[in-house]
C-alpha atoms as a PDB file:
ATOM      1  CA  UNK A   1       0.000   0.000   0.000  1.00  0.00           C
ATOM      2  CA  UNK A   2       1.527   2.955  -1.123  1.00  0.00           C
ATOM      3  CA  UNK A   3       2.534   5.685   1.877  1.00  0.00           C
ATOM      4  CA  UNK A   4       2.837   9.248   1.497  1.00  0.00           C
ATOM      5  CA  UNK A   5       6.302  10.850   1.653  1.00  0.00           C
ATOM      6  CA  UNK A   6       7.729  12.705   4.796  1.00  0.00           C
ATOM      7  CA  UNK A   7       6.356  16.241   5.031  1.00  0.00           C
ATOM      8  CA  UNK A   8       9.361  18.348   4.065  1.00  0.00           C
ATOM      9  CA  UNK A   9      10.720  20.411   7.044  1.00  0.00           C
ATOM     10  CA  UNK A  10      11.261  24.493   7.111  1.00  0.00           C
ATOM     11  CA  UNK A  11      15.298  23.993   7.005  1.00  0.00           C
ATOM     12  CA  UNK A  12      17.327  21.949   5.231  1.00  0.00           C
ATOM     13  CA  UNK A  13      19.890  19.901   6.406  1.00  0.00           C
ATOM     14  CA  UNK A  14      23.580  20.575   5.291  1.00  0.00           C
ATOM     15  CA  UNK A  15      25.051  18.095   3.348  1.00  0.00           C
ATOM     16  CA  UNK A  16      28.982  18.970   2.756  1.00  0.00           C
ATOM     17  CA  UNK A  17      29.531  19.821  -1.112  1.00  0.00           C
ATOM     18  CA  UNK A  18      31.379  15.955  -1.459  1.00  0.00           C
ATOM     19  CA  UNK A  19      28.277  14.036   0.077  1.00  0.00           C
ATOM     20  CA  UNK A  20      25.756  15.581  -2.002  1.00  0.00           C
ATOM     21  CA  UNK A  21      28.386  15.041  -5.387  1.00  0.00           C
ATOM     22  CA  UNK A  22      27.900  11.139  -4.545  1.00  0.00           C
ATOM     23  CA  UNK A  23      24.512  11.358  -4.253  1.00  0.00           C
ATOM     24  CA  UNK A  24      24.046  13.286  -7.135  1.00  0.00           C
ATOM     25  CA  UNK A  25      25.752  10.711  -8.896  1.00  0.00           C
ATOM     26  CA  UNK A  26      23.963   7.748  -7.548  1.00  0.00           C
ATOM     27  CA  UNK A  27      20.973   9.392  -8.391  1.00  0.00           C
ATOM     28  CA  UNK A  28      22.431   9.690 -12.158  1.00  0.00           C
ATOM     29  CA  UNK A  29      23.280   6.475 -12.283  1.00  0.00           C
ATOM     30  CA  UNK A  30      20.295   4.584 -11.168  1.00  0.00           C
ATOM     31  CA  UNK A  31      18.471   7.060 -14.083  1.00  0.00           C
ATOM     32  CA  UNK A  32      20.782   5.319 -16.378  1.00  0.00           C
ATOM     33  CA  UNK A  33      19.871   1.809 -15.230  1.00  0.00           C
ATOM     34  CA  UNK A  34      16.120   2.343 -14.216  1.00  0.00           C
ATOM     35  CA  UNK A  35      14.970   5.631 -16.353  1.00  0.00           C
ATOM     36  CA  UNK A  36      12.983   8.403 -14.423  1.00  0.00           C
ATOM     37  CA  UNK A  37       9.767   6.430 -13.606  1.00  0.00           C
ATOM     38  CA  UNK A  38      11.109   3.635 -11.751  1.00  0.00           C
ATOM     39  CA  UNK A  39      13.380   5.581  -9.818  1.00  0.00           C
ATOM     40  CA  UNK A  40      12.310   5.913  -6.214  1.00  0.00           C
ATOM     41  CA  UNK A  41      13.643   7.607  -3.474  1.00  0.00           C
ATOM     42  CA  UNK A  42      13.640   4.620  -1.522  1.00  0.00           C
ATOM     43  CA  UNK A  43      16.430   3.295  -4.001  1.00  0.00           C
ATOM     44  CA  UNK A  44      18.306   6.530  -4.003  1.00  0.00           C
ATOM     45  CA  UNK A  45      18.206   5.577   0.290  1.00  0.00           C
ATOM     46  CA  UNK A  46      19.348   2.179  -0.080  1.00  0.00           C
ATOM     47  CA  UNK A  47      22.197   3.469  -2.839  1.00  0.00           C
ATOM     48  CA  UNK A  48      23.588   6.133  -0.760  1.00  0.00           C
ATOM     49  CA  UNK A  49      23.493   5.184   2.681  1.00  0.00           C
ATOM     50  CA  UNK A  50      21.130   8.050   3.262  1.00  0.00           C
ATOM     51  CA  UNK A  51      17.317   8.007   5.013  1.00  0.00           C
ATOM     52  CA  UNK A  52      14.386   8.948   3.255  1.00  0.00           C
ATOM     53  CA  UNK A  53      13.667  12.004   5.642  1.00  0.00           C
ATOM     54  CA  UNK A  54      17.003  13.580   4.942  1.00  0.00           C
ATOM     55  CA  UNK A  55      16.699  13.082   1.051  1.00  0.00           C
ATOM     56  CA  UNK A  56      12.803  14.731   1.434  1.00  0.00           C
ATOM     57  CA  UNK A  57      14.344  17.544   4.399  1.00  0.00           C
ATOM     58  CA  UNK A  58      17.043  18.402   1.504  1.00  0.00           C
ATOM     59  CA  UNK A  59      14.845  17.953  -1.547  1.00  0.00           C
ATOM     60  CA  UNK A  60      11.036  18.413  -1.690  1.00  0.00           C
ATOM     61  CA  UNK A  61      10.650  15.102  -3.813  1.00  0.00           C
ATOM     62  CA  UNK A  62      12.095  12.687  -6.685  1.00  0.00           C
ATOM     63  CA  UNK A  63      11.727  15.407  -9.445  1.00  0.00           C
ATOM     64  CA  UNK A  64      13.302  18.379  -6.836  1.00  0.00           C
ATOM     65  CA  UNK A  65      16.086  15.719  -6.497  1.00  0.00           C
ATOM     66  CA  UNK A  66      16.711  14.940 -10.238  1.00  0.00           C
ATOM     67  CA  UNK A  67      16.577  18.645 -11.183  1.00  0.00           C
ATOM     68  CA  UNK A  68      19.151  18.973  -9.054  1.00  0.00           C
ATOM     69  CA  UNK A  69      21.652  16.101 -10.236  1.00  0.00           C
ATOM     70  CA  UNK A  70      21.325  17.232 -13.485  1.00  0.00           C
ATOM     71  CA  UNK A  71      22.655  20.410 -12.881  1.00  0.00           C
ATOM     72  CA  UNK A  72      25.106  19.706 -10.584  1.00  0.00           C
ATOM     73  CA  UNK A  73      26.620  17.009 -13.485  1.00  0.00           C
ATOM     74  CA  UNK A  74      27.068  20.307 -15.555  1.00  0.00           C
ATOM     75  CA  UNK A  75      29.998  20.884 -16.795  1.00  0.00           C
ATOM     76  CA  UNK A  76      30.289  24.633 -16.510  1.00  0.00           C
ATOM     77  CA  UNK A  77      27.550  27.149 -15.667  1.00  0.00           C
ATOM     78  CA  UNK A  78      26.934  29.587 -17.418  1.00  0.00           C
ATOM     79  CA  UNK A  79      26.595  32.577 -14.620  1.00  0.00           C
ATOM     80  CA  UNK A  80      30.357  31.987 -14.119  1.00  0.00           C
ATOM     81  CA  UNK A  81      31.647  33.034 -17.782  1.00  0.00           C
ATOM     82  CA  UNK A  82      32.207  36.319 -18.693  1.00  0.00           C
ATOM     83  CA  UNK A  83      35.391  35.950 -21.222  1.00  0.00           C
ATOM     84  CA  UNK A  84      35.167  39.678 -22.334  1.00  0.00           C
ATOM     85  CA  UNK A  85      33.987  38.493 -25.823  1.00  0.00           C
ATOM     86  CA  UNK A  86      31.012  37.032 -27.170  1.00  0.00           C
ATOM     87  CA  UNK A  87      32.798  34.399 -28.826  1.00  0.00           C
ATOM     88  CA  UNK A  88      34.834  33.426 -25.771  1.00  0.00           C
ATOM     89  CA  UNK A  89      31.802  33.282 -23.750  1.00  0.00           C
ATOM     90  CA  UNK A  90      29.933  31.161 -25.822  1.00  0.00           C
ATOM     91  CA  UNK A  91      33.408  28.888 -26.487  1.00  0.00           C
ATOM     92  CA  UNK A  92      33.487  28.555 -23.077  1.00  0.00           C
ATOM     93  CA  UNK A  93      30.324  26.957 -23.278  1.00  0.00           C
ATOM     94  CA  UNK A  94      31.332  24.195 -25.124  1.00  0.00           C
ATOM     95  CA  UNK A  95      32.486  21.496 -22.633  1.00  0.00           C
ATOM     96  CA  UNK A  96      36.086  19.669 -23.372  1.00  0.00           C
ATOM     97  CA  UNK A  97      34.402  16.262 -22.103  1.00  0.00           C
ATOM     98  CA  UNK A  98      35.191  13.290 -23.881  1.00  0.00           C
ATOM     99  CA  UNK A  99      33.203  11.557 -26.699  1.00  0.00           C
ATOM    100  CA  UNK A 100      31.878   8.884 -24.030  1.00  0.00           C
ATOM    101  CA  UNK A 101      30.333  11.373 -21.526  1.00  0.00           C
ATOM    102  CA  UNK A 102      28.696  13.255 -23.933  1.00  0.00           C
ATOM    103  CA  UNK A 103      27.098   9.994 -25.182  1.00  0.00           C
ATOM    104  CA  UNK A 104      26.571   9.355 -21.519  1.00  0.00           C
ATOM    105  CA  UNK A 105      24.701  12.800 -21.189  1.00  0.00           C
ATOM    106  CA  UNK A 106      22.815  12.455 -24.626  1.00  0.00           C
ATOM    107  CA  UNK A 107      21.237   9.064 -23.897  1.00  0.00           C
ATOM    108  CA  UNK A 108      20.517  10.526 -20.381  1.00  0.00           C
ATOM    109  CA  UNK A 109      18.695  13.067 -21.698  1.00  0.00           C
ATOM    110  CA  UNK A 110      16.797  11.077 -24.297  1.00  0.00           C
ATOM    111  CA  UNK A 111      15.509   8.864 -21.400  1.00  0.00           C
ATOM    112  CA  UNK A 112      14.087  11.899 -19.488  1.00  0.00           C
ATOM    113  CA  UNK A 113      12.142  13.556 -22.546  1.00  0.00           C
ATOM    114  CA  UNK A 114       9.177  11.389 -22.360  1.00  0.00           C
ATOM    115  CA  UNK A 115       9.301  11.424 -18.386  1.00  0.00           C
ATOM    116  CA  UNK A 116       9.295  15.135 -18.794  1.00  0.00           C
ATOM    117  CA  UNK A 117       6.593  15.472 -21.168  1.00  0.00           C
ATOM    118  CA  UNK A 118       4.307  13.370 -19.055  1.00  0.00           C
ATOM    119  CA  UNK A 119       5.530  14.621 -15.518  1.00  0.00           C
ATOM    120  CA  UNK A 120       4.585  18.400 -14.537  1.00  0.00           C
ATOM    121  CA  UNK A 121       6.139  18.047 -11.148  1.00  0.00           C
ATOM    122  CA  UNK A 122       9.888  17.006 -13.056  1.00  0.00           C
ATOM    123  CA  UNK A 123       9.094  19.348 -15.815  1.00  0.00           C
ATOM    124  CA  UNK A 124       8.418  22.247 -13.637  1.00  0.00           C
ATOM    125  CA  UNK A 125      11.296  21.278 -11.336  1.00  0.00           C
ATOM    126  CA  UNK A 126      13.873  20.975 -14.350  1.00  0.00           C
ATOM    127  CA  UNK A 127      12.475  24.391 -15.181  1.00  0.00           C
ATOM    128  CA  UNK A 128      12.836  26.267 -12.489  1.00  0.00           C
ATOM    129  CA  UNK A 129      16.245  24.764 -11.111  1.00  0.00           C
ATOM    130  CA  UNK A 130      18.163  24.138 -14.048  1.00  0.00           C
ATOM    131  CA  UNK A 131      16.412  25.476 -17.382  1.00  0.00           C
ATOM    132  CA  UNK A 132      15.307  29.315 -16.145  1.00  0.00           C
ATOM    133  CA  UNK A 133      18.404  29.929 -14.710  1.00  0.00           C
ATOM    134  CA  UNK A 134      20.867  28.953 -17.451  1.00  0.00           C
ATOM    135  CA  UNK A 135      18.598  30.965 -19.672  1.00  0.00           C
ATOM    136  CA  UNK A 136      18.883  34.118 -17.502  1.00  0.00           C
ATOM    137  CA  UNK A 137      22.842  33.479 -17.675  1.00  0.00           C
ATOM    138  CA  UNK A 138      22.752  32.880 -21.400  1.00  0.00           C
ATOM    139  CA  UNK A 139      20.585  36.069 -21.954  1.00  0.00           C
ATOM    140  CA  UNK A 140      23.102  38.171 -19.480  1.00  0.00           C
ATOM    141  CA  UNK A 141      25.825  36.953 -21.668  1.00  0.00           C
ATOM    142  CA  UNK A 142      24.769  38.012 -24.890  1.00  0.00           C
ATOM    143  CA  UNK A 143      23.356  41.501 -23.579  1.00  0.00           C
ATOM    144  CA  UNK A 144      26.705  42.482 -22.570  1.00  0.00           C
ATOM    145  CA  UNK A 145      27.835  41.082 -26.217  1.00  0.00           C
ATOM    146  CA  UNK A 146      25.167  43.769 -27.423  1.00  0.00           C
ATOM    147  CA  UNK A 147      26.466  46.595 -24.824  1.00  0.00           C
ATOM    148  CA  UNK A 148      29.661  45.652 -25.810  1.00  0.00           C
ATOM    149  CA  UNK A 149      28.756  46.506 -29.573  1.00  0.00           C
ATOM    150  CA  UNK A 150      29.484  42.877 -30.570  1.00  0.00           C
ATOM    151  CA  UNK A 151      26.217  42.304 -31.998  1.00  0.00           C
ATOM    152  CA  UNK A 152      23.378  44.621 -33.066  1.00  0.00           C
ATOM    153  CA  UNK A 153      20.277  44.759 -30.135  1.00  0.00           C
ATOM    154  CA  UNK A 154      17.620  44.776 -33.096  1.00  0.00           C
ATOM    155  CA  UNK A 155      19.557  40.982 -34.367  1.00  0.00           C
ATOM    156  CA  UNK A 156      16.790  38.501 -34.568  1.00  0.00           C
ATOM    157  CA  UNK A 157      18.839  35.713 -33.916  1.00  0.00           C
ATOM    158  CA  UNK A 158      19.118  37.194 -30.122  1.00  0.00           C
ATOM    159  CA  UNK A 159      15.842  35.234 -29.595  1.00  0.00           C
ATOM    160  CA  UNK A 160      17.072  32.098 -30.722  1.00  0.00           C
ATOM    161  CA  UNK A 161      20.838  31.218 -29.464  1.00  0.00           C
ATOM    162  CA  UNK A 162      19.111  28.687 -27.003  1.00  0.00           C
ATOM    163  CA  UNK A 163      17.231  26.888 -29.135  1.00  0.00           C
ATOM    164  CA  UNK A 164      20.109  26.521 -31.704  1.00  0.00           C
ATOM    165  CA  UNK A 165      22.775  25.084 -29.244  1.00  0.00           C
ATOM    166  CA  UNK A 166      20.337  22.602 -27.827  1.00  0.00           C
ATOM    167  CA  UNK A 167      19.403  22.129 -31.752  1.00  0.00           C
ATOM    168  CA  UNK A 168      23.067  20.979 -32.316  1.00  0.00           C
ATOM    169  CA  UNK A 169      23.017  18.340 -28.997  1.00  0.00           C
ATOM    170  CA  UNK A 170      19.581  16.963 -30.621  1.00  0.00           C
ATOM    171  CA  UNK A 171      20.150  16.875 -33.819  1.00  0.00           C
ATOM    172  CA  UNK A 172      23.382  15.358 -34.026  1.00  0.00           C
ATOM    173  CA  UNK A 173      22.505  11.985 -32.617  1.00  0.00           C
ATOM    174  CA  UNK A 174      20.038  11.684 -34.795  1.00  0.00           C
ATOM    175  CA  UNK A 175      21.876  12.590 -38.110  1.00  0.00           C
ATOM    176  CA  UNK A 176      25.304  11.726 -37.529  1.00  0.00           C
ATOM    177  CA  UNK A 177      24.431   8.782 -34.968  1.00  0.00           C
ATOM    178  CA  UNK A 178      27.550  10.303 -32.524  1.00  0.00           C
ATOM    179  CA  UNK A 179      26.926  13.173 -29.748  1.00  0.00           C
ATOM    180  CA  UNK A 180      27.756  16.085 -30.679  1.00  0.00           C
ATOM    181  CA  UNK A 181      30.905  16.800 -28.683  1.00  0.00           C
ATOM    182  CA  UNK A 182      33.255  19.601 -27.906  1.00  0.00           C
ATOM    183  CA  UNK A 183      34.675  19.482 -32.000  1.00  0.00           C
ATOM    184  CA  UNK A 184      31.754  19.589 -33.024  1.00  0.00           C
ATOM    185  CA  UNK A 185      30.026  22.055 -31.207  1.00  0.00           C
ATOM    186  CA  UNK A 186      32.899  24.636 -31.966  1.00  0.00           C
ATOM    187  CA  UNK A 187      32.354  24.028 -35.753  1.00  0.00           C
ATOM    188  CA  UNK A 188      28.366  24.555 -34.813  1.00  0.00           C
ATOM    189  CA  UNK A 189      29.471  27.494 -33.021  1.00  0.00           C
ATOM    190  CA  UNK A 190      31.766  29.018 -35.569  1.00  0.00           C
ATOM    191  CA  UNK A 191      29.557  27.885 -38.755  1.00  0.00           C
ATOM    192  CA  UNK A 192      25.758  28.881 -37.549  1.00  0.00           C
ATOM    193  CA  UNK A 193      25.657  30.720 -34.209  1.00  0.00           C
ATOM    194  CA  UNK A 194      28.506  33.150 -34.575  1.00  0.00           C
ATOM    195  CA  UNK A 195      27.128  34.419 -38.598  1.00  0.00           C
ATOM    196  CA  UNK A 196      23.886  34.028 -37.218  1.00  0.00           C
ATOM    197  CA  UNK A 197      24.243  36.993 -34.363  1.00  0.00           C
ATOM    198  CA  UNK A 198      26.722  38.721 -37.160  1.00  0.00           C
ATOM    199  CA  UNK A 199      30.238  37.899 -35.290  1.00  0.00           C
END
């Protein structure tokens, strides 16, 4: 008989930054094995040693949880570049991770669509932890590009930098059969993005 979760509590509990890395990855790995629906947080317990009230006290529920593993397994945020160039910014972007964990992060990914199409608890969780704010960043990025005189404000290719790098992750699989990894993406960049915004 199914049991409702712990009631989350008003503080968190503080994990140190190395405990919460292994549970973020146990959490990504058991996504991996089981995909998003039969993940529970009673296996995320049993795989990291933990207890069901501190994994609800730290995160309000499975999709708070995942939200968060996903963007802790991030290579680089976004917030944190600021190269002094447009280009350099969105170079930086472009991870230097190997063929294999960009495969890793691909299939990953493609497991979660259909969870997140039919889940508006782990779509609105993936939205407002990891999604929203890498937007913000990305938009912050490219206004100082435009303050900067880099590119033009009235470009409309402004509204769609987002949508084309996550173009080149999805598409890529799918035509090439290989992810699309760092090589590629600064081809992408160089090629579509950069003529695109007039750089």
């Amino acid at each position: 008989m199914p049991t409702e979760p712990p009631k989350p509590a008003g503080r968190r509990t503080r994990l140190t930054p190395e405990r919460e890395g292994e549970l973020y990855e146990a959490v990504l790995a058991l996504l991996r094995e089981v995909g998003y629906d039969a993940l529970t947080m009673d296996a995320v317990a049993a795989r990291t040693h933990s207890s069901k009230a501190t994994l609800y006290r730290q995160w309000k529920g499975k999709p708070e949880l995942v939200a968060s593993a996903l963007r802790h397994n991030k290579p680089v945020s976004l917030a944190d570049i600021d190269t002094g160039t447009v280009r350099g910014d969105l170079k930086a972007m472009i991870c230097d991770s190997d063929e294999e964990r960009m495969e890793q992060d691909a299939a990953l990914m493609r497991g979660l669509q259909r969870a997140i199409h039919d889940n508006p608890d782990l779509n609105r969780a993936l939205r407002e932890l990891l999604i929203e704010p890498e937007i913000a960043a990305l938009e912050g990025m490219l206004r100082r590009a435009v303050d900067r005189g880099e590119i033009a404000a009235d470009n409309p290719a402004l509204d769609f930098v987002a949508h084309m790098m996550l173009g080149a992750f999805m598409a890529r699989p799918l035509v090439d059969d290989r992810p699309a990894d760092g090589e590629y993406l600064a081809r992408y960049l160089d090629a579509v993005i950069l003529p695109a915004l007039g750089v």
